[in-house]
N, C-alpha and C. Protein backbone atom coordinates (compact mmCIF):
# COMPACT_ATOMS: atom_id res chain seq x y z
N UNK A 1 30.83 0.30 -27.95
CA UNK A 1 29.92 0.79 -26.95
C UNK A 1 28.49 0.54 -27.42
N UNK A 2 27.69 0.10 -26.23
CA UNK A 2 25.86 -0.17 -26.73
C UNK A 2 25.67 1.07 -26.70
N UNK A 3 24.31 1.44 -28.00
CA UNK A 3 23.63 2.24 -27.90
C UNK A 3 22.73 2.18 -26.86
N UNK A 4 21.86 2.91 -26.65
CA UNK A 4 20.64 3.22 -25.59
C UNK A 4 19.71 2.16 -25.98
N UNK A 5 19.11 2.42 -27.05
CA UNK A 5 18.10 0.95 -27.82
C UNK A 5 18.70 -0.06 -27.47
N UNK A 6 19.81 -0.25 -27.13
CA UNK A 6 20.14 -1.89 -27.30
C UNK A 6 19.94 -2.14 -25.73
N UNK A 7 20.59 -0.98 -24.81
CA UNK A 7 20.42 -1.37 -23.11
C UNK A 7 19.20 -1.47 -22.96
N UNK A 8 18.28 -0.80 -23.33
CA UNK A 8 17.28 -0.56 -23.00
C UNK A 8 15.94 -1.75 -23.22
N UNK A 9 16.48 -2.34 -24.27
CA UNK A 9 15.80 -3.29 -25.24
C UNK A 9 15.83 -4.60 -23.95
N UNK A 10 17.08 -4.80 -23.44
CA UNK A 10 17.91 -6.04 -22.54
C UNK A 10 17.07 -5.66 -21.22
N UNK A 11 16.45 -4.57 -20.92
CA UNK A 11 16.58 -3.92 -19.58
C UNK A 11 14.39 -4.42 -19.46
N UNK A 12 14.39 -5.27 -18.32
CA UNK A 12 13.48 -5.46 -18.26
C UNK A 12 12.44 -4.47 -16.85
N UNK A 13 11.64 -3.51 -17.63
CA UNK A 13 10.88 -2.45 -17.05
C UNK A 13 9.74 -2.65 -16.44
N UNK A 14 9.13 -4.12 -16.46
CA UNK A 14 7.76 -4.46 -16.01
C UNK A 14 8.28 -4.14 -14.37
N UNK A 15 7.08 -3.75 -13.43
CA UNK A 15 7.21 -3.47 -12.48
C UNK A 15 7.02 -4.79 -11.35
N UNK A 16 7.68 -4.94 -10.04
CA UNK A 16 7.86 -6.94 -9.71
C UNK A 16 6.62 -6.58 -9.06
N UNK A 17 6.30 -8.13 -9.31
CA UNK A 17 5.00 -8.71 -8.67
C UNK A 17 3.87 -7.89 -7.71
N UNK A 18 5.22 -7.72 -6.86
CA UNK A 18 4.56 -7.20 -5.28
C UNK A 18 3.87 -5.66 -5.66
N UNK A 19 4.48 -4.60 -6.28
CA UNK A 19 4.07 -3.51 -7.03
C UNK A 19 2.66 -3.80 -7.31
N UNK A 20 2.80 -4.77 -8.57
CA UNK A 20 1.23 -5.21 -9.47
C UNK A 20 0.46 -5.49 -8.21
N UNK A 21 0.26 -6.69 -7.51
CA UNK A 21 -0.53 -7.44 -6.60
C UNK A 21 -0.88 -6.21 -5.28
N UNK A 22 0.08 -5.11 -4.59
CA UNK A 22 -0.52 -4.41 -3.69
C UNK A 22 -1.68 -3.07 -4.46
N UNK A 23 -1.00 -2.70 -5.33
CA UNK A 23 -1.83 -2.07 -6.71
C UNK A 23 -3.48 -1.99 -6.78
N UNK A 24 -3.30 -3.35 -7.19
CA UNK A 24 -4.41 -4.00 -8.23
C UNK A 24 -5.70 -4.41 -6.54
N UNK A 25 -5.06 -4.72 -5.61
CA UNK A 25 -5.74 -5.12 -4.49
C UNK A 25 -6.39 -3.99 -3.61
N UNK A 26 -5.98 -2.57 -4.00
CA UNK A 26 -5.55 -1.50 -3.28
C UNK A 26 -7.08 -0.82 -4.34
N UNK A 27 -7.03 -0.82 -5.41
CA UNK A 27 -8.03 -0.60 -6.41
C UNK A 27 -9.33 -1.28 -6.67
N UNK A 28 -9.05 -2.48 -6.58
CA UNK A 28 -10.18 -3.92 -6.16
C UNK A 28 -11.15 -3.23 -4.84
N UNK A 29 -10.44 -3.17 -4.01
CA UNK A 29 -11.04 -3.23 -2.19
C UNK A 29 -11.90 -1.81 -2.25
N UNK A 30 -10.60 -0.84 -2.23
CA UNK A 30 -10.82 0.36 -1.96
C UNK A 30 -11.61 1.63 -3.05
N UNK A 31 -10.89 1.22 -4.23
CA UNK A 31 -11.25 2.30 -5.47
C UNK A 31 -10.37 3.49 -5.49
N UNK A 32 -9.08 2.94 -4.79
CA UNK A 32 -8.40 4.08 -5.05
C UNK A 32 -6.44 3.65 -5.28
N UNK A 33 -6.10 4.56 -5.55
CA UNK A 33 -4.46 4.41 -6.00
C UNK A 33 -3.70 4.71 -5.13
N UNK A 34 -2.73 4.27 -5.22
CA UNK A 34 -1.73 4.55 -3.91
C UNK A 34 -0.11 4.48 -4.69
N UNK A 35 0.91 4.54 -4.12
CA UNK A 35 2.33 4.40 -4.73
C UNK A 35 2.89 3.32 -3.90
N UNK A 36 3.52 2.83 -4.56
CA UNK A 36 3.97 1.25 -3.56
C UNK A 36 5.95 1.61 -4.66
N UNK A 37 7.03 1.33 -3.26
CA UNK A 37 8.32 1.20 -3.40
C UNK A 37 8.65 -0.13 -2.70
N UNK A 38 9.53 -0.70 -3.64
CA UNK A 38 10.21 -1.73 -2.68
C UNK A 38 11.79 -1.85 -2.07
N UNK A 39 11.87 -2.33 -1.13
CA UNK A 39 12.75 -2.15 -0.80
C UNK A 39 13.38 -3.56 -0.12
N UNK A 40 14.55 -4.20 -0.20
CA UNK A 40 15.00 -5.30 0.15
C UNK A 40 14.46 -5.80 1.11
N UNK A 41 14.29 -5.33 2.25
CA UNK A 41 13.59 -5.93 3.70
C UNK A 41 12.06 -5.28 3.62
N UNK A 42 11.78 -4.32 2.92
CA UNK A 42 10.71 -3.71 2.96
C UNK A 42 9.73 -3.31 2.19
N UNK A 43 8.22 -3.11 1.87
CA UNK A 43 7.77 -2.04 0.88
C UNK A 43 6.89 -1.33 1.46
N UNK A 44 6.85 0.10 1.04
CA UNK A 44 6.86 1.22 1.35
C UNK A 44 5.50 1.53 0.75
N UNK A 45 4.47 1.42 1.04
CA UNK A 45 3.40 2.20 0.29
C UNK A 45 2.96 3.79 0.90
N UNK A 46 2.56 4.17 0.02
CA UNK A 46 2.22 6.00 -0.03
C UNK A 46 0.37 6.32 -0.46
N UNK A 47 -0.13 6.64 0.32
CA UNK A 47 -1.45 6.74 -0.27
C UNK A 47 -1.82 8.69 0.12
N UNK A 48 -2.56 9.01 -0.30
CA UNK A 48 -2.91 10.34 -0.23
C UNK A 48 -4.01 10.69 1.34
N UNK A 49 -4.38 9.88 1.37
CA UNK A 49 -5.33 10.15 2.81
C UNK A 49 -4.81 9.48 3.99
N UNK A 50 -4.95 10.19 5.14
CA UNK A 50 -4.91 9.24 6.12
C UNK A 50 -5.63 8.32 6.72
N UNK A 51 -6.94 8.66 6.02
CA UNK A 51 -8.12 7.76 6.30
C UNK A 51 -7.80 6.49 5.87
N UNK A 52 -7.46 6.83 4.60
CA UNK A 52 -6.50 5.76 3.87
C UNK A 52 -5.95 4.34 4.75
N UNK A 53 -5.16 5.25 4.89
CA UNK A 53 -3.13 4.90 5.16
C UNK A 53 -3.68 4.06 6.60
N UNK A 54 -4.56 4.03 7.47
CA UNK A 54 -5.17 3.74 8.67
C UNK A 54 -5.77 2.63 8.19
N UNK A 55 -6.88 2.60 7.40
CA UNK A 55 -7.54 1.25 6.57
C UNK A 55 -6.50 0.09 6.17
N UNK A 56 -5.57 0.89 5.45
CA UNK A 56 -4.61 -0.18 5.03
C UNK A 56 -3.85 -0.93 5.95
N UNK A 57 -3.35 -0.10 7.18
CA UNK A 57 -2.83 -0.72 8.43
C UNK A 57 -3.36 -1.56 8.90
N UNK A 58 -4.56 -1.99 9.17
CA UNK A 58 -5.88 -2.97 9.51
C UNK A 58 -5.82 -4.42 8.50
N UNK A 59 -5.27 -3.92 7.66
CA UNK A 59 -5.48 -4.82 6.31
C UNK A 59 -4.10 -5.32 5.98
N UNK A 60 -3.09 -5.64 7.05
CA UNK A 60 -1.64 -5.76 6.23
C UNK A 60 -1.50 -6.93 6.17
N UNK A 61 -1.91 -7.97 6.75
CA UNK A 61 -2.24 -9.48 6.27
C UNK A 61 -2.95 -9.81 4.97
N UNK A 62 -3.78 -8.91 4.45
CA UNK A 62 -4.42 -9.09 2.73
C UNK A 62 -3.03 -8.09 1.93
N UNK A 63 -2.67 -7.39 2.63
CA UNK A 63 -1.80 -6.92 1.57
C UNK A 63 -0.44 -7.51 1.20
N UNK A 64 -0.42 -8.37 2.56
CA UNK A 64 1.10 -9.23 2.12
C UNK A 64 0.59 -10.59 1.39
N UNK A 65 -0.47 -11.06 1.26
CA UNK A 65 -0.77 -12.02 1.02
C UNK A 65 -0.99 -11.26 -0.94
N UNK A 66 -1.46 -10.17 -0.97
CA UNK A 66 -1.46 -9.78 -2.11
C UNK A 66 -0.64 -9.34 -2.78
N UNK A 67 0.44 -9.08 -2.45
CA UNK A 67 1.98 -8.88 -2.40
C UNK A 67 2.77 -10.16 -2.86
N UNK A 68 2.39 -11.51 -2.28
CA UNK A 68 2.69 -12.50 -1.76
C UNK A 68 4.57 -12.20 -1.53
N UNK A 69 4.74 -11.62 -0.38
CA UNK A 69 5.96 -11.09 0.31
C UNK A 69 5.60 -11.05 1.94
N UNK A 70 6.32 -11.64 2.52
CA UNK A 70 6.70 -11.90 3.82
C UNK A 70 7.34 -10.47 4.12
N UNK A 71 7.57 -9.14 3.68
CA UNK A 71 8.77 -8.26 3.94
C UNK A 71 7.75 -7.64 4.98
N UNK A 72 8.27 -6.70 5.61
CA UNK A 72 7.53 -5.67 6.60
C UNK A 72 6.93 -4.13 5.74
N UNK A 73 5.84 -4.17 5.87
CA UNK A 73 5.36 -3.05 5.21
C UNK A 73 5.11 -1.65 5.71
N UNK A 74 5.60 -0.68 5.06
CA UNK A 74 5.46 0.75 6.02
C UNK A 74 4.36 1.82 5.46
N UNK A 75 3.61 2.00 5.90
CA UNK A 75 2.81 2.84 5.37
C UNK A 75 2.81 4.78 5.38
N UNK A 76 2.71 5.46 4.58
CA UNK A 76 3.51 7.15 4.86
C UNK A 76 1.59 7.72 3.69
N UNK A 77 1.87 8.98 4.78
CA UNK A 77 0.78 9.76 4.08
C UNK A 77 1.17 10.75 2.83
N UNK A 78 1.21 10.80 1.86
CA UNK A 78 1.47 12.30 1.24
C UNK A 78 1.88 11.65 -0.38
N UNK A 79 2.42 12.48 -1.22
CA UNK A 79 2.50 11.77 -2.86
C UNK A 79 3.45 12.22 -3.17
């Protein structure tokens, strides 16, 4: 049986692309953080304002392009 160190060691934790790129674009633009999930057909971002979450809706062509993902993006208020 593997120990934990050894799965863990194999187990690659960097977070994918689309995570980094809506992130980093989300911080760039705005100056602020948000939570981004992905999901097979989808990613899910979470920001704390709705002022927010409204801006970003306006902006979902820079965010898929910053994403670089074609998926459909959903936007939700709360953390």
């Amino acid at each position: 049986m593997d120990s934990i160190n050894d799965i863990l060691s194999n187990k690659n934790l960097d977070e994918p692309p689309e995570i980094a790129g809506i992130k980093q674009y989300v911080k760039r633009t705005f100056d602020s953080s948000v939570g981004v999930k992905v999901q097979p057909t989808s990613i899910i971002i979470t920001a704390r304002s709705a002022a927010l979450v409204s801006t970003l809706r306006l902006n979902t062509r820079e965010l898929q392009k910053a994403a670089g993902s074609s998926k459909r993006l959903v936007f939700r208020i709360g953390r």
